[in-house]
C-alpha atoms as a PDB file:
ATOM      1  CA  UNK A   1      49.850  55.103 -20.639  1.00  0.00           C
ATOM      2  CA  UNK A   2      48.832  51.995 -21.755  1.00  0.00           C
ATOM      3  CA  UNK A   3      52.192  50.729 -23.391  1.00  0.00           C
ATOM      4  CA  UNK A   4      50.329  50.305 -26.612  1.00  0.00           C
ATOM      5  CA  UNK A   5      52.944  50.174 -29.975  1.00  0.00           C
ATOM      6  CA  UNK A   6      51.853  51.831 -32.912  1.00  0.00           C
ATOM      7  CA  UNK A   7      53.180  53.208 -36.165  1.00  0.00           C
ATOM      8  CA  UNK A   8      51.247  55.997 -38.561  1.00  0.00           C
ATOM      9  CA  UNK A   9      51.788  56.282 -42.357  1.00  0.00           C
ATOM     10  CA  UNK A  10      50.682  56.928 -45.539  1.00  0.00           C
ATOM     11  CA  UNK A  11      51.213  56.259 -49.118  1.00  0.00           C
ATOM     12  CA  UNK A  12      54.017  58.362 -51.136  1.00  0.00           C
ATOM     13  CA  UNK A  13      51.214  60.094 -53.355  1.00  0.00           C
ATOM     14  CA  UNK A  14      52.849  63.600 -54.421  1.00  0.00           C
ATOM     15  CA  UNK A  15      50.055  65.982 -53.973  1.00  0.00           C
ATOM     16  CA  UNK A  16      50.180  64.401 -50.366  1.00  0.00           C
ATOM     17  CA  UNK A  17      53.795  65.309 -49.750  1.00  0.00           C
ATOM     18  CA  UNK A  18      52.919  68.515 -47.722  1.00  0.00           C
ATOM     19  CA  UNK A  19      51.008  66.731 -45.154  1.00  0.00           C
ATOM     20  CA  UNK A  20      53.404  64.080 -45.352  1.00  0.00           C
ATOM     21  CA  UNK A  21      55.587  66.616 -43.633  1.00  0.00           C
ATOM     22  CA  UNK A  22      53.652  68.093 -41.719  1.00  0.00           C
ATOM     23  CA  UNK A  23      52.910  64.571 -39.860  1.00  0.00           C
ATOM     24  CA  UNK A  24      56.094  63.577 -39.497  1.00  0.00           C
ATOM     25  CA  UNK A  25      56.781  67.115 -37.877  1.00  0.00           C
ATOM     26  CA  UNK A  26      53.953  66.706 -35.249  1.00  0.00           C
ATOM     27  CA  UNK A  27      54.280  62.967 -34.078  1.00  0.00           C
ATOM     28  CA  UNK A  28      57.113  62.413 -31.626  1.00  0.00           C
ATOM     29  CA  UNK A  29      60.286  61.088 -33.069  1.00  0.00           C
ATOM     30  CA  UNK A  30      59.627  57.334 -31.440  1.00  0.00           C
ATOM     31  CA  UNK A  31      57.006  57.245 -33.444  1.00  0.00           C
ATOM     32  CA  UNK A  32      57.686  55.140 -36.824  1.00  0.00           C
ATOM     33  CA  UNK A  33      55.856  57.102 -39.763  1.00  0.00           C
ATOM     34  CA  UNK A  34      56.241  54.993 -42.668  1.00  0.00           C
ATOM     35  CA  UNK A  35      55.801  55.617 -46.385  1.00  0.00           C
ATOM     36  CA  UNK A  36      53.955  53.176 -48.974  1.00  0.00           C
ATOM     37  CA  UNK A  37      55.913  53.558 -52.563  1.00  0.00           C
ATOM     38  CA  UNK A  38      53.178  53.957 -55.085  1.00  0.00           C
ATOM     39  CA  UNK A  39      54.185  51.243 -57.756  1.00  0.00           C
ATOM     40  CA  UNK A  40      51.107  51.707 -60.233  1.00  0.00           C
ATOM     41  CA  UNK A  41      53.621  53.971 -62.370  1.00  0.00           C
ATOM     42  CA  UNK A  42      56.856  52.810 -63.140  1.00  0.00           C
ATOM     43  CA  UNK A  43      59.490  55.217 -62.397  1.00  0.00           C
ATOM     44  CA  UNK A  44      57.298  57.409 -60.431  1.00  0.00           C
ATOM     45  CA  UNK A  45      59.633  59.206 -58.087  1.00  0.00           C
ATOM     46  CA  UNK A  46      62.557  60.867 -58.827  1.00  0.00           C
ATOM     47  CA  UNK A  47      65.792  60.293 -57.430  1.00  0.00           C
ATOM     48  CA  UNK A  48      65.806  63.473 -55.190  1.00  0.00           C
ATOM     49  CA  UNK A  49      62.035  62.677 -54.341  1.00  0.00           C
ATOM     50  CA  UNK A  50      63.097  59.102 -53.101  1.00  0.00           C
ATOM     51  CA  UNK A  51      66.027  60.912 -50.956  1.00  0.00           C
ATOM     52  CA  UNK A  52      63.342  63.042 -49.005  1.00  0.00           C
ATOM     53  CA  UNK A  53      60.773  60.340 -48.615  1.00  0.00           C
ATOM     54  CA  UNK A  54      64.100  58.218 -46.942  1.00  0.00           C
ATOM     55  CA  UNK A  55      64.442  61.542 -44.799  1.00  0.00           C
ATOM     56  CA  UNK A  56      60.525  60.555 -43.108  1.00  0.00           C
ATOM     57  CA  UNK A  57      61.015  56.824 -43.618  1.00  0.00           C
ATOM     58  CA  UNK A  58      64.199  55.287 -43.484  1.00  0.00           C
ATOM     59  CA  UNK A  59      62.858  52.176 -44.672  1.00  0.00           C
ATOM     60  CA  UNK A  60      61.213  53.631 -48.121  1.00  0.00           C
ATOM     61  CA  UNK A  61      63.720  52.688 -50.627  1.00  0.00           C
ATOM     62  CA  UNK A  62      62.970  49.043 -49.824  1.00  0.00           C
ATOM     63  CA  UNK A  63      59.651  49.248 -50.301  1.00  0.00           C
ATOM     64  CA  UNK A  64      59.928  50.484 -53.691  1.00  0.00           C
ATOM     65  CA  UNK A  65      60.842  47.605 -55.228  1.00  0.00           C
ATOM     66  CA  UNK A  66      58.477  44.520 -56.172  1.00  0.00           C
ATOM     67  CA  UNK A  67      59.313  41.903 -54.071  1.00  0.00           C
ATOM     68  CA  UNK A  68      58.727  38.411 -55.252  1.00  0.00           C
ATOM     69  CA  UNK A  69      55.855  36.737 -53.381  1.00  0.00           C
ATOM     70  CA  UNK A  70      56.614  33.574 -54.416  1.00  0.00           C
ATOM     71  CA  UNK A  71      54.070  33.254 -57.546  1.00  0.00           C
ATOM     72  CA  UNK A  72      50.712  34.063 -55.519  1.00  0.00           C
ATOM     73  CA  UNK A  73      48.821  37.148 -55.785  1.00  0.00           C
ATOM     74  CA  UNK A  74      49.630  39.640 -52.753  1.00  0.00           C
ATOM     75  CA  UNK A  75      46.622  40.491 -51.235  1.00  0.00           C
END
């Protein structure tokens, strides 16, 4: 109604994966639901993990690499 953009996401924990699901189900599809790789553990996800975490984000494999941020701190 108000022609507001918004996007709704979480971070790729895996004891949140259910609900995870369960959001994407309920928004509607123009709704970008993104996933935040959780990078404190190397090697967290596996490779079929990372496939179904592309299936709600199509952007997640990108974000689970360290991108350089030019030698400062990213905060």
């Amino acid at each position: 109604e108000l022609d507001i953009s918004f996007s709704v996401g979480m971070v790729g924990l895996r004891e949140d994966f259910g609900e995870m699901e369960a959001l994407r189900r309920d928004l509607p599809e123009s709704v970008y639901f993104w996933v935040n790789a959780y990078k404190d553990e190397p090697d967290y996800y596996s490779t079929q993990e990372v496939d179904w975490l592309e299936s709600l984000d199509p952007e997640f494999r990108t974000n689970t690499v360290r991108h350089s941020s030019r030698g400062r701190s990213c905060r």
